[in-house]
Protein backbone atom coordinates (compact mmCIF):
# COMPACT_ATOMS: atom_id res chain seq x y z
CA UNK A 1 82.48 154.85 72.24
CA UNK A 2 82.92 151.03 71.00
CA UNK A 3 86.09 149.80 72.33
CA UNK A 4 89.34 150.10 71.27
CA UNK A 5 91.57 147.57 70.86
CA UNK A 6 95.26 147.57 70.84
CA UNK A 7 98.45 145.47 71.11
CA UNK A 8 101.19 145.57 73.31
CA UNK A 9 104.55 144.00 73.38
CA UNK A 10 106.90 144.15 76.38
CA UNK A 11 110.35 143.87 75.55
CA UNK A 12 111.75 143.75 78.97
CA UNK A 13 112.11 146.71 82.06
CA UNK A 14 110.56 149.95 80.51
CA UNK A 15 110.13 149.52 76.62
CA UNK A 16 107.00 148.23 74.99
CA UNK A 17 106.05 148.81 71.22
CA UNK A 18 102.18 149.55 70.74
CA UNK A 19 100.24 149.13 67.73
CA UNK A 20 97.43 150.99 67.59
CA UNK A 21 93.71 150.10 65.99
CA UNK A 22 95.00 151.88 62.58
CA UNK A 23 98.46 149.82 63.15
CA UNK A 24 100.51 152.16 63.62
CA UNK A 25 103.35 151.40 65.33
CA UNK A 26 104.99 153.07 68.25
CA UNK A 27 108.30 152.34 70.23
CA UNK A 28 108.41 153.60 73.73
CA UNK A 29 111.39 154.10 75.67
CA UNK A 30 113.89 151.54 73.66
CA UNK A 31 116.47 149.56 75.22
CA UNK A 32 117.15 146.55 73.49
CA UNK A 33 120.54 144.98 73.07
CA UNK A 34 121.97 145.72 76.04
CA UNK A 35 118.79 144.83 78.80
CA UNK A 36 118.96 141.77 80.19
CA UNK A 37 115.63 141.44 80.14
CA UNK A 38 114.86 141.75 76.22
CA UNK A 39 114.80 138.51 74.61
CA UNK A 40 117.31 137.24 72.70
CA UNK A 41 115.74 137.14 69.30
CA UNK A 42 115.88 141.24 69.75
CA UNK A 43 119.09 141.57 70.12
CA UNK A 44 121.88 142.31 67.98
CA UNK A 45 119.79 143.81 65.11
CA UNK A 46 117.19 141.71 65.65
CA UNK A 47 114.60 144.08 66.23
CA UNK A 48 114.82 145.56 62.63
CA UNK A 49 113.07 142.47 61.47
CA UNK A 50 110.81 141.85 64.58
CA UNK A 51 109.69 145.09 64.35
CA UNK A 52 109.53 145.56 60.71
CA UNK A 53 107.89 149.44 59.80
CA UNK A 54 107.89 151.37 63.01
CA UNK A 55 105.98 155.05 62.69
CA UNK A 56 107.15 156.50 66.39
CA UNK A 57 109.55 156.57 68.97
CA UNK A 58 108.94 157.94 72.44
CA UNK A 59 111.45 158.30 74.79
CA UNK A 60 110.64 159.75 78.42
CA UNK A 61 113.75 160.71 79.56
CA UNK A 62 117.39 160.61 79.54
CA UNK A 63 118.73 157.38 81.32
CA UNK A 64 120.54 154.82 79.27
CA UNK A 65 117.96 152.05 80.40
CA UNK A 66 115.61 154.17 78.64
CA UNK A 67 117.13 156.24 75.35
CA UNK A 68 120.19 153.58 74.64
CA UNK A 69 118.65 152.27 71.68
CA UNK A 70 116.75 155.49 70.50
CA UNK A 71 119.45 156.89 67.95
CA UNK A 72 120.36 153.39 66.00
CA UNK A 73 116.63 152.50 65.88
CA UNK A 74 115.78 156.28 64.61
CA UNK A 75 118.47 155.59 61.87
CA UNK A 76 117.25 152.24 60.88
CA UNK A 77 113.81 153.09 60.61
CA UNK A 78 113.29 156.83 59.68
CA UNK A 79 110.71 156.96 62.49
CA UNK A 80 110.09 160.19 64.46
CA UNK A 81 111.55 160.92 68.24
CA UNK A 82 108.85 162.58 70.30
CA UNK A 83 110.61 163.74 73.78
CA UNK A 84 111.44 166.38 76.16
CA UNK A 85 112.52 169.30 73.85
CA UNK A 86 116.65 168.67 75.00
CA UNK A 87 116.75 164.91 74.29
CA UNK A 88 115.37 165.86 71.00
CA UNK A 89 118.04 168.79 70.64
CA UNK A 90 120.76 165.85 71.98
CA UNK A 91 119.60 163.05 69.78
CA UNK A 92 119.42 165.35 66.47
CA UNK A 93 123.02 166.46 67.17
CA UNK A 94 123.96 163.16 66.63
CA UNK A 95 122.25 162.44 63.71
CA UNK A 96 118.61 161.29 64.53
CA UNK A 97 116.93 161.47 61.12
CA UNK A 98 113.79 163.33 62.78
CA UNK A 99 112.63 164.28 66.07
CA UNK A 100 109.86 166.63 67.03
CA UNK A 101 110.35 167.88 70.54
CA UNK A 102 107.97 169.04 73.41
CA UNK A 103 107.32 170.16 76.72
CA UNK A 104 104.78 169.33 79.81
CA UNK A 105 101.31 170.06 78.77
CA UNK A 106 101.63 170.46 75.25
CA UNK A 107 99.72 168.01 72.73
CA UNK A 108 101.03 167.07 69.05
CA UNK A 109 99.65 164.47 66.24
CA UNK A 110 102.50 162.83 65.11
CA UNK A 111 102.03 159.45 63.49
CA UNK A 112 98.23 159.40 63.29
CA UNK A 113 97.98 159.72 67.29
CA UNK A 114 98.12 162.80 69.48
CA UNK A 115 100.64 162.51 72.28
CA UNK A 116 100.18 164.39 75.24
CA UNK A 117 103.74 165.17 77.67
CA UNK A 118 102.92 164.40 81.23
CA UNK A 119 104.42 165.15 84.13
CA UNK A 120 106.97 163.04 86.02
CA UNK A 121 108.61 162.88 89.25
CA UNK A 122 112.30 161.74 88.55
CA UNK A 123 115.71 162.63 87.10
CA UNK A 124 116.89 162.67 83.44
CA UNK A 125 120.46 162.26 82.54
CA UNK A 126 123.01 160.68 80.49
CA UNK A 127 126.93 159.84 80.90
CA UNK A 128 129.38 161.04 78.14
CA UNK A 129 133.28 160.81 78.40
CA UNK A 130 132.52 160.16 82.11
CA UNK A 131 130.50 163.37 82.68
CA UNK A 132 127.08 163.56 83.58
CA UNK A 133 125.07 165.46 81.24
CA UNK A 134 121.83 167.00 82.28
CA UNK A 135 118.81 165.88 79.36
CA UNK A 136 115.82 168.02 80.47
CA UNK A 137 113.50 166.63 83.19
CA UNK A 138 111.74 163.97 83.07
CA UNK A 139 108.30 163.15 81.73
CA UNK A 140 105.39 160.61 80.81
CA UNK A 141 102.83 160.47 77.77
CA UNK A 142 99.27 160.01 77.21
CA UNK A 143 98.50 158.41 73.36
CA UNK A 144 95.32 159.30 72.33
CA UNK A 145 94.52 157.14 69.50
CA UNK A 146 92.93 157.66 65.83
CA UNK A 147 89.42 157.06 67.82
CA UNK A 148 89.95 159.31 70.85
CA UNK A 149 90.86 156.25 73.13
CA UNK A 150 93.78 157.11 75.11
CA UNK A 151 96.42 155.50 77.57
CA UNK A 152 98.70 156.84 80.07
CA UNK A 153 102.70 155.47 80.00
CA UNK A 154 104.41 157.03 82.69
CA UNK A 155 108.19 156.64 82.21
CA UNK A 156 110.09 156.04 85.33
CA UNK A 157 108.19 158.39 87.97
CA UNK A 158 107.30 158.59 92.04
CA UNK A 159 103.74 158.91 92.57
CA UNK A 160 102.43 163.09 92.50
CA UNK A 161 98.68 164.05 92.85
CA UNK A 162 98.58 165.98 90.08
CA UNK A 163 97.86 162.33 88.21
CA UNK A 164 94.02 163.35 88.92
CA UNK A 165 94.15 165.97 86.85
CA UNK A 166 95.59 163.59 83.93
CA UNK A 167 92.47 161.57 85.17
CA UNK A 168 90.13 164.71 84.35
CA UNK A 169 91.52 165.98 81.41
CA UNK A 170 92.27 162.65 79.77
CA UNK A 171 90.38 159.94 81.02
CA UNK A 172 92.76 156.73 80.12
CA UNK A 173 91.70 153.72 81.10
CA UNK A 174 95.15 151.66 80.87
CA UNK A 175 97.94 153.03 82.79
CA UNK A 176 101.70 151.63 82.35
CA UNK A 177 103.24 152.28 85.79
CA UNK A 178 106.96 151.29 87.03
CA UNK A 179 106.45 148.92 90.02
CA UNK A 180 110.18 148.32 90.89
CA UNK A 181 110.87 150.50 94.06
CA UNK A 182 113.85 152.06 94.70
CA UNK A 183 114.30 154.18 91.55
CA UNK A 184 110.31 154.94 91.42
CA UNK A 185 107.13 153.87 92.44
CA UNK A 186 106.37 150.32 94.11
CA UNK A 187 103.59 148.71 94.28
CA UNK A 188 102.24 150.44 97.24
CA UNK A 189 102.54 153.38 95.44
CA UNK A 190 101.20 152.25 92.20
CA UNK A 191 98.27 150.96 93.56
CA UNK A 192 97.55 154.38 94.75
CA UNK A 193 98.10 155.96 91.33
CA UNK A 194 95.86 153.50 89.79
CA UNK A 195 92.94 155.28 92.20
CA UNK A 196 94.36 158.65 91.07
CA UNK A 197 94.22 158.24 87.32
CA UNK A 198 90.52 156.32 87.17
CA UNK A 199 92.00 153.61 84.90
CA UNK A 200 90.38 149.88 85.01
CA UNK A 201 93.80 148.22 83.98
CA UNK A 202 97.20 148.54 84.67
CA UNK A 203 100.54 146.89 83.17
CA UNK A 204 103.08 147.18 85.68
CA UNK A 205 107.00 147.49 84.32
CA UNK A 206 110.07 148.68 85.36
CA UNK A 207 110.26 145.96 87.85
CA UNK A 208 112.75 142.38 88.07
CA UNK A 209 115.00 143.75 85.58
CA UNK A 210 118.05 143.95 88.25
CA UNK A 211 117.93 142.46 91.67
CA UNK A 212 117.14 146.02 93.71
CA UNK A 213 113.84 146.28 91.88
CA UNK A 214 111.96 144.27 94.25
CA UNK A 215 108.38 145.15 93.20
CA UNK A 216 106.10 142.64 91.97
CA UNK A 217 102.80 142.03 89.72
CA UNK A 218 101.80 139.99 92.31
CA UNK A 219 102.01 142.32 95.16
CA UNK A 220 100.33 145.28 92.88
CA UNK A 221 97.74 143.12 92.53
CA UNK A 222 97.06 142.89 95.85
CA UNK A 223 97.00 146.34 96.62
CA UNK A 224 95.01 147.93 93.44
CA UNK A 225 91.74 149.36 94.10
CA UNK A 226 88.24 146.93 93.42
CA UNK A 227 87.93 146.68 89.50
CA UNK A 228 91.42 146.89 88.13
CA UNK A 229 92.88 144.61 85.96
CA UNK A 230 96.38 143.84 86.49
CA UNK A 231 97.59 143.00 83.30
CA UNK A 232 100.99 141.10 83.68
CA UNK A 233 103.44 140.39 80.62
CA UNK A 234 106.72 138.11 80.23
CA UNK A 235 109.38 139.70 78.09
CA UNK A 236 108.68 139.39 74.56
CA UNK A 237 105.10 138.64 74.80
CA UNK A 238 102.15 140.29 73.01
CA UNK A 239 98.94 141.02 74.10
CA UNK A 240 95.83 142.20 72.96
CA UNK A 241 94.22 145.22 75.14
CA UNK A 242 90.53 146.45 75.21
CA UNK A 243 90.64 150.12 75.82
């Protein structure tokens, strides 16, 4: 297979928009104007312009540092919500324009990719009128792209063996793992699901964001097995990845 080659910006925490080798565009897990981490030019609409056509959103699960921006981006845009099958059942209650919702293990093509719902090891939630509201559980994605290149994002999540089998059945070679501690993996723990799923590069998130996510790149890359690339971004950069 020649290699694929994508690009990846990290807006802060958990949210990155891909664009794949057909550019496509695909927003994962948006929380914009209200994460301290996004940059500024982002914020307060700015991401309309910055991200200009947008052909997916994914969202992983229900937490507000995850899903806050889903519904006015989905609005804005037209673009499809992929998610658990109650977010999407939540979100098109309140007016998402189109969502297309799923379950663990099932495949669709949506957007020219096929996105795969993964496992995850976590809690998904959200607060209304000062009740907690129960979203579905929790989950991750593998995008296969228009060449059969694929990636693994996995949403907030503890570390579970059954990432080997995501290793068998979809050999990514780029992982996006949270590295923060305390709500999910740390680096420790990351490193060890970098030698689970196979891959030769990792992008760690989740991490910095607020002062009791202690996990660093720099620790990660310590700890990763022989071979993997620790691919580290600052919020609002974009990079170019070789799949």
């Amino acid at each position: 297979m020649a290699s694929t080659r994508i690009f990846a910006t990290w807006l802060g925490h958990g949210t990155f928009l891909l664009q794949s080798p057909e550019g496509r565009t695909i927003l994962i897990d948006p929380w914009i104007e209200t994460n301290p981490a996004c940059p500024a030019a982002w914020k307060n609409g700015g991401w309309q312009k910055q991200i200009g056509k947008l052909d997916l959103i994914l969202v992983t699960h229900g937490h507000s540092d995850h899903i806050a921006d889903a519904l006015p981006v989905a609005k804005a845009t037209g673009a499809p919500i992929v998610s658990v099958y109650e977010i999407c059942s939540w979100l098109a209650s309140k007016g998402a324009p189109a969502v297309s919702g799923m379950n663990k293990g099932g495949t669709q093509a949506i957007a020219g990719v096929h996105v795969t719902h993964t496992h995850a090891d976590h809690s998904s939630t959200c607060e209304e009128g000062g009740q907690i509201v129960a979203l579905g559980e929790p989950g991750g994605f593998v995008i296969r792209f228009e060449d059969g290149a694929s990636v693994y994002f996995a949403g907030d999540t503890a570390l579970f063996g059954d990432m080997t089998l995501i290793r068998e059945l979809h050999e990514p070679t780029l992982a996006f793992l949270p590295i923060g501690d305390h709500f999910t993996m740390g680096p420790k723990a990351a490193a060890k699901a970098c030698a689970l799923l196979g891959v030769t590069q990792v992008v760690p998130m989740h991490y910095g964001t607020f002062q009791v996510l202690t996990g660093t790149p720099a620790e990660l890359r310590t700890l990763v097995p022989a071979g993997v690339a620790v691919v580290e971004f600052k919020p609002g950069e974009k990079k170019e990845l070789t799949l």
